[in-house]
PDB file of N, CA and C in Angstrom:
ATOM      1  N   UNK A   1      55.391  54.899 -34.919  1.00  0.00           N
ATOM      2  CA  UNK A   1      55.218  55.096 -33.493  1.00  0.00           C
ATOM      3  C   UNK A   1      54.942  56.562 -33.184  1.00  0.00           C
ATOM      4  N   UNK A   2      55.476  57.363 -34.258  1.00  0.00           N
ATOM      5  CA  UNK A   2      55.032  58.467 -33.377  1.00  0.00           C
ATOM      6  C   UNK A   2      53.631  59.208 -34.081  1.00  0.00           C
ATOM      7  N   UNK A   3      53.189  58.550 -34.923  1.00  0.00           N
ATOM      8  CA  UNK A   3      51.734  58.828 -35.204  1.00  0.00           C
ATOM      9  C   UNK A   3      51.036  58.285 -34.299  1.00  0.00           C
ATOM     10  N   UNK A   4      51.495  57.437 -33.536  1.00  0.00           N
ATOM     11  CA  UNK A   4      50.119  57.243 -32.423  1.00  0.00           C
ATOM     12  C   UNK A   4      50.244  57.874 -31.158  1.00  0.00           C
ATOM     13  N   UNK A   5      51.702  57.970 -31.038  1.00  0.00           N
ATOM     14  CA  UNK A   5      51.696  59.326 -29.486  1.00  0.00           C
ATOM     15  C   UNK A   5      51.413  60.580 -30.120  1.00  0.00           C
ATOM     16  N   UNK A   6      51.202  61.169 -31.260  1.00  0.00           N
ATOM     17  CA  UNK A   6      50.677  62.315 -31.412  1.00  0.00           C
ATOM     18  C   UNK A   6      49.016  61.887 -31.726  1.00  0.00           C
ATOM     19  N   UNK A   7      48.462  60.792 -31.427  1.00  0.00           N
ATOM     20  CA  UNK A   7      47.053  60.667 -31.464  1.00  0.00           C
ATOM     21  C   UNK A   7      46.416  60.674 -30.348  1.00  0.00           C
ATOM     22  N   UNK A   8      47.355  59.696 -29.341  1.00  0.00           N
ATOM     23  CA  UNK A   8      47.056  59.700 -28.043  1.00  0.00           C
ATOM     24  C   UNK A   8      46.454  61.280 -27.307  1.00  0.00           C
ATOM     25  N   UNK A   9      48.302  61.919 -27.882  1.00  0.00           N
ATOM     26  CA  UNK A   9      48.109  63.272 -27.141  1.00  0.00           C
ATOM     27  C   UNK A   9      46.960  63.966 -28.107  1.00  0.00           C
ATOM     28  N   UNK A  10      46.546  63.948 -28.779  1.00  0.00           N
ATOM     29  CA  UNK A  10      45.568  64.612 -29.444  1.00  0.00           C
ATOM     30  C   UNK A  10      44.367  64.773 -28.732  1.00  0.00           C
ATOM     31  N   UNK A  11      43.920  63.046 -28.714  1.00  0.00           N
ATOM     32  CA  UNK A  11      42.445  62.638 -28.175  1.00  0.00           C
ATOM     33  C   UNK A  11      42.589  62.789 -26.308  1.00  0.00           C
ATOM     34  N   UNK A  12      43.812  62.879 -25.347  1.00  0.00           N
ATOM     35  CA  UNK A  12      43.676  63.586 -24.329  1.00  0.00           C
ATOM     36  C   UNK A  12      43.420  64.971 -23.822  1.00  0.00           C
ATOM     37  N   UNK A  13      44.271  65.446 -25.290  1.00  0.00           N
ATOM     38  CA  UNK A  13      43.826  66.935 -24.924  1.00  0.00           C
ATOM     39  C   UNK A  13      42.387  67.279 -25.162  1.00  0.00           C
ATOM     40  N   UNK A  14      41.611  66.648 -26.028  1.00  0.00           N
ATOM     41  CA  UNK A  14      40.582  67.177 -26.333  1.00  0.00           C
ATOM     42  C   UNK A  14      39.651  66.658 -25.518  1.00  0.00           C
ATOM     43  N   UNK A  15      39.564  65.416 -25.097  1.00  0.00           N
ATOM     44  CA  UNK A  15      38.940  64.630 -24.048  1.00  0.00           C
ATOM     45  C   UNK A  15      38.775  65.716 -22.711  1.00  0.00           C
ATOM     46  N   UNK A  16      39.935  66.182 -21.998  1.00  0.00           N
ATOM     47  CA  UNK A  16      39.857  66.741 -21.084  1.00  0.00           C
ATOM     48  C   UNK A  16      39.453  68.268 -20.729  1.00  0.00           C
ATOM     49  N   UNK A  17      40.296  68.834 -22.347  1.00  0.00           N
ATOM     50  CA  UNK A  17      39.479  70.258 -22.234  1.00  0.00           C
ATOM     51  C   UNK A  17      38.563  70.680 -23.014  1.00  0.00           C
ATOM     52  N   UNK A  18      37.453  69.604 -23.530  1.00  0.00           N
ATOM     53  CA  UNK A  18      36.444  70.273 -24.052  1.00  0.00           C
ATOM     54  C   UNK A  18      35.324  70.772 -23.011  1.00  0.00           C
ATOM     55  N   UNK A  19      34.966  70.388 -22.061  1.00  0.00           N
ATOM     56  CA  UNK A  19      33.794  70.545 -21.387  1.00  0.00           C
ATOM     57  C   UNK A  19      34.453  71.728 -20.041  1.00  0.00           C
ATOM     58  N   UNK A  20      35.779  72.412 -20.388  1.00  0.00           N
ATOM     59  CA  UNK A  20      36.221  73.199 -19.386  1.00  0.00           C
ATOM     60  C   UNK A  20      34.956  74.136 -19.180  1.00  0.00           C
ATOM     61  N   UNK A  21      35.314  75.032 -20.140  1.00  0.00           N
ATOM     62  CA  UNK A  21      34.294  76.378 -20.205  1.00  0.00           C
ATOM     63  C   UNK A  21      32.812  75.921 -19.748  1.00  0.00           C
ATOM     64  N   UNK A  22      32.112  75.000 -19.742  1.00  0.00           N
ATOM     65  CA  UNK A  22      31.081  74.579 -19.495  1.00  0.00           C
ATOM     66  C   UNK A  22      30.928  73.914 -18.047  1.00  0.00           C
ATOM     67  N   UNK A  23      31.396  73.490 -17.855  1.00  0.00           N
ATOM     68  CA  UNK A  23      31.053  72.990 -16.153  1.00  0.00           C
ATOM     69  C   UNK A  23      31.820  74.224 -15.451  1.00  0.00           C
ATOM     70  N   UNK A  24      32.617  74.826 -15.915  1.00  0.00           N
ATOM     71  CA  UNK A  24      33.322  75.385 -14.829  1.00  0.00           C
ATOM     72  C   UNK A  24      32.649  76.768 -14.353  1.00  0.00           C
ATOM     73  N   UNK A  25      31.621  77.433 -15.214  1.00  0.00           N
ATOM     74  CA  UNK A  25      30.817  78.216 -15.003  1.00  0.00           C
ATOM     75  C   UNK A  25      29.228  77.766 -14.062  1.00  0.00           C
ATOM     76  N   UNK A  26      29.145  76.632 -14.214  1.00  0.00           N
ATOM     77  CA  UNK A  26      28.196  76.094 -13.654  1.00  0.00           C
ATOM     78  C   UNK A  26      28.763  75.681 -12.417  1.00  0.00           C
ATOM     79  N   UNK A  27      29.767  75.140 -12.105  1.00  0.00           N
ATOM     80  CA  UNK A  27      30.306  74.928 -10.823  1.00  0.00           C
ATOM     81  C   UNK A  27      30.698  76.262 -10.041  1.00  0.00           C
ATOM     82  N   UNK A  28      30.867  77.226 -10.804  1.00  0.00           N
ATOM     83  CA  UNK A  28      31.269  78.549 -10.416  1.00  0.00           C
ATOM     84  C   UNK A  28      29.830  79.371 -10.069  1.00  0.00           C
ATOM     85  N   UNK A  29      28.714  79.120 -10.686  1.00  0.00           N
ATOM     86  CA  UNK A  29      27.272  79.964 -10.650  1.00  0.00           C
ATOM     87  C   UNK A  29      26.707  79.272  -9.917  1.00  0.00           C
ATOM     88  N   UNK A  30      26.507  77.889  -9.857  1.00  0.00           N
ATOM     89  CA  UNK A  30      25.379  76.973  -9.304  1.00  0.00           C
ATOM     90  C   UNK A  30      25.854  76.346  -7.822  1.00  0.00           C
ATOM     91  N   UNK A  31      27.211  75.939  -7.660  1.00  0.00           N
ATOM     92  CA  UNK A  31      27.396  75.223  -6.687  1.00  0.00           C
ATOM     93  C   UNK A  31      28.382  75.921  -5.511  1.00  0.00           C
ATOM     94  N   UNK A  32      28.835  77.606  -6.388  1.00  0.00           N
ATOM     95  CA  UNK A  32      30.030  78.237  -5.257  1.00  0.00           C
ATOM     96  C   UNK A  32      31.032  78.116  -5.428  1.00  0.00           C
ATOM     97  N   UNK A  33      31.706  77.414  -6.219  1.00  0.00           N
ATOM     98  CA  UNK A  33      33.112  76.513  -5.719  1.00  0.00           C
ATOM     99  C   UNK A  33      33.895  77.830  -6.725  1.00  0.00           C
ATOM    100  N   UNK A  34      35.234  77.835  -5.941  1.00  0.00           N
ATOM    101  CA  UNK A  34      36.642  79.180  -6.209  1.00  0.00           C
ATOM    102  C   UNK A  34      37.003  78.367  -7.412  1.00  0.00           C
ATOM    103  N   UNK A  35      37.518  79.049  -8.491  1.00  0.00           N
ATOM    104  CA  UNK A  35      37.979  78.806  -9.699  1.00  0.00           C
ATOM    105  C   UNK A  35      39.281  77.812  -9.066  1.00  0.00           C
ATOM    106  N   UNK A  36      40.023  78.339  -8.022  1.00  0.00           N
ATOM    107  CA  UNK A  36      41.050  77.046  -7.281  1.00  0.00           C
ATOM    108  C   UNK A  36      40.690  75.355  -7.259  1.00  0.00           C
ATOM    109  N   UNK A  37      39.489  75.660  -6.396  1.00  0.00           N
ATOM    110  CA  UNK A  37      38.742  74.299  -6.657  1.00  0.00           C
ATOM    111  C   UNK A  37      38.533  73.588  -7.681  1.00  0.00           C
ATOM    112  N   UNK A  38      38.136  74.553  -8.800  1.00  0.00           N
ATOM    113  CA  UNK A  38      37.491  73.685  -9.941  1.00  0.00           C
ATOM    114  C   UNK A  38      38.768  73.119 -10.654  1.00  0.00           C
ATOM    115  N   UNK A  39      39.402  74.028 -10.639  1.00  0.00           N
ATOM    116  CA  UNK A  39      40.305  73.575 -11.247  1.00  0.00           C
ATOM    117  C   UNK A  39      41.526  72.242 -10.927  1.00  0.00           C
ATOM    118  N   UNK A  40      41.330  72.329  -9.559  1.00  0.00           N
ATOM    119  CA  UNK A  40      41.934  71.154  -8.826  1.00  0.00           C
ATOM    120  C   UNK A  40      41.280  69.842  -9.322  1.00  0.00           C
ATOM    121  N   UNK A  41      39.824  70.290  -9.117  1.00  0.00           N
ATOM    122  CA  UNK A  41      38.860  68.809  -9.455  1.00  0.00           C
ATOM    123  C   UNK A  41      39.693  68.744 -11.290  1.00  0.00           C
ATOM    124  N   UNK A  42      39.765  69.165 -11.866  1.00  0.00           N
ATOM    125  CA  UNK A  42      39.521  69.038 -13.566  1.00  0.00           C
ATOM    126  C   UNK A  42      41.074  68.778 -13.461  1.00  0.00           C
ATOM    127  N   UNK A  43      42.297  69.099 -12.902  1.00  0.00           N
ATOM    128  CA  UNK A  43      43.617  68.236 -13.028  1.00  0.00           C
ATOM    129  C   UNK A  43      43.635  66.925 -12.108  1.00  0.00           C
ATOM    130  N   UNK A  44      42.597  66.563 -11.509  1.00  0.00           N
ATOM    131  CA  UNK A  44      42.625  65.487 -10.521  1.00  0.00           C
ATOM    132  C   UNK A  44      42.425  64.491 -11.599  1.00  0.00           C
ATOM    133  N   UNK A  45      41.219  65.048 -12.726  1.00  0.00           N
ATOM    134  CA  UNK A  45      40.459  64.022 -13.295  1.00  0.00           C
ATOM    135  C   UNK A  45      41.050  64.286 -14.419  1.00  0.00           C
ATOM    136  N   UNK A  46      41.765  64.821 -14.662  1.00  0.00           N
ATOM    137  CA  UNK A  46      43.010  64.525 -16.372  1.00  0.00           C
ATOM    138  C   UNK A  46      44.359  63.525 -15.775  1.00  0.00           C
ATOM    139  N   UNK A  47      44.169  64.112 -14.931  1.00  0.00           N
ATOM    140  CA  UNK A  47      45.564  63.114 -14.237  1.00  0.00           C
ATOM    141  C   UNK A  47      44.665  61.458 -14.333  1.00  0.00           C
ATOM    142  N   UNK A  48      43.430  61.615 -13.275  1.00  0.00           N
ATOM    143  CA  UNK A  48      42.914  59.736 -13.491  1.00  0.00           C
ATOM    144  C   UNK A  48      42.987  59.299 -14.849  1.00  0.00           C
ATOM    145  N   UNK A  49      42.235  60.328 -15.557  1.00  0.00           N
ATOM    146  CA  UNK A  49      41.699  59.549 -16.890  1.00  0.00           C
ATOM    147  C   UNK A  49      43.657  58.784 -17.592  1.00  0.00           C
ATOM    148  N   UNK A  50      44.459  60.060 -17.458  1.00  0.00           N
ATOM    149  CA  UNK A  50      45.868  59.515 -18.365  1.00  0.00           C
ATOM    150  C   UNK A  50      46.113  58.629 -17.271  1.00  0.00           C
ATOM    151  N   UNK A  51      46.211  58.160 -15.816  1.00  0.00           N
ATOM    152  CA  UNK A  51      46.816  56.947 -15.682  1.00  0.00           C
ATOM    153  C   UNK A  51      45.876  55.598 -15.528  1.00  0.00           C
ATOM    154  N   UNK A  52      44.684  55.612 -16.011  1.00  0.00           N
ATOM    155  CA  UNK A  52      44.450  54.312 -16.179  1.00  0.00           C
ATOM    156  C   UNK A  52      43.526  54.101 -17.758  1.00  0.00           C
ATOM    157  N   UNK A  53      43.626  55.153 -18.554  1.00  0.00           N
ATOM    158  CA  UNK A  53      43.510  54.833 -20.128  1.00  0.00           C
ATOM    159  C   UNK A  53      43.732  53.860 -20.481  1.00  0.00           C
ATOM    160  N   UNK A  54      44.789  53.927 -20.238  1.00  0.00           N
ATOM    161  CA  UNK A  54      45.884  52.365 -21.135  1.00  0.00           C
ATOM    162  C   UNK A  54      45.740  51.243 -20.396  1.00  0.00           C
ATOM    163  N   UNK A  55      45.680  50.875 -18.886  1.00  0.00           N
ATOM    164  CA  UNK A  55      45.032  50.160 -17.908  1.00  0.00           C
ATOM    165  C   UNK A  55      44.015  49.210 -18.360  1.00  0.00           C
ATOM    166  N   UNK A  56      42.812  50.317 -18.608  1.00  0.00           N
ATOM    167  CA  UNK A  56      41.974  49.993 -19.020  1.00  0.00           C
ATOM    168  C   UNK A  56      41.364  49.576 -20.491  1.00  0.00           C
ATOM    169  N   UNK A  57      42.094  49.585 -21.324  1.00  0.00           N
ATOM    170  CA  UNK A  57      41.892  49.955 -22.440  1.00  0.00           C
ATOM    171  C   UNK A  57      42.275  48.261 -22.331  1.00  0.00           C
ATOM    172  N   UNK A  58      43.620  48.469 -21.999  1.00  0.00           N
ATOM    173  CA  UNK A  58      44.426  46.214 -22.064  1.00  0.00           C
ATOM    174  C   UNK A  58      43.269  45.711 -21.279  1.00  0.00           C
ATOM    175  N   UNK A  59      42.919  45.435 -20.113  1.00  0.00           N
ATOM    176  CA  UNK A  59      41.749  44.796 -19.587  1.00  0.00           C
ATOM    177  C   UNK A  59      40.311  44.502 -20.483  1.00  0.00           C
ATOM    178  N   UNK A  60      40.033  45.817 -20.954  1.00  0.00           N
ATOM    179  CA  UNK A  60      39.077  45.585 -22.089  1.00  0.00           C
ATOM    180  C   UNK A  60      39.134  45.170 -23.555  1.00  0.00           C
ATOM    181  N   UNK A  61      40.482  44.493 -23.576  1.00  0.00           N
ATOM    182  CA  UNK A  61      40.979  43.749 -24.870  1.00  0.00           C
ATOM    183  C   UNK A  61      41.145  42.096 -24.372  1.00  0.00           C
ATOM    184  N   UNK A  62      41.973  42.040 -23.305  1.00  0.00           N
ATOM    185  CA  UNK A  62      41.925  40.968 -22.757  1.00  0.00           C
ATOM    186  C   UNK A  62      40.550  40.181 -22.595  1.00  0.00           C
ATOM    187  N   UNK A  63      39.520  40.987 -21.241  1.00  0.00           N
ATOM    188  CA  UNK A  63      38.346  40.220 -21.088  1.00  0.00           C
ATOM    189  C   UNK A  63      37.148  40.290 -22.024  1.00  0.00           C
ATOM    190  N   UNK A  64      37.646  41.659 -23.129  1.00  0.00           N
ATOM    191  CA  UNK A  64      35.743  41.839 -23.646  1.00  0.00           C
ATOM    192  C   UNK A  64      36.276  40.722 -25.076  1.00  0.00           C
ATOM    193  N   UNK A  65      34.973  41.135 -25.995  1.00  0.00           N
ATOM    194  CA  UNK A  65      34.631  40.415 -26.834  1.00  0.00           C
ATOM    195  C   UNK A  65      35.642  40.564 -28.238  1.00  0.00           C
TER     196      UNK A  65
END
């Protein structure tokens, strides 16, 4: 059991902060937005992704193939 909560947490962390440095300069150069902002958006969307992972993950065991 705890090889897979240290996989989980593995593949979230990397899921969420690989593309930091990269949008956040582009959201920062291209669109205006305060490093406050961006950063709000990018814990809004680590927070969605960890509460419906697992959600979703059973639904797509249940109904897919």
């Amino acid at each position: 059991m705890t090889n897979a909560r240290l996989l989980i947490a593995f593949a979230a962390i990397e899921f969420v902060l690989f593309p930091i440095p990269i949008v956040t300069l582009f959201w920062k150069d291209q669109i205006g937005m305060s490093l406050t902002d961006i950063m709000t958006l990018q814990a809004a969307f680590g927070l969605a992704v960890a509460l419906f992972q697992f959600p979703s993950g059973y639904f797509a065991d249940r109904v897919g193939y």
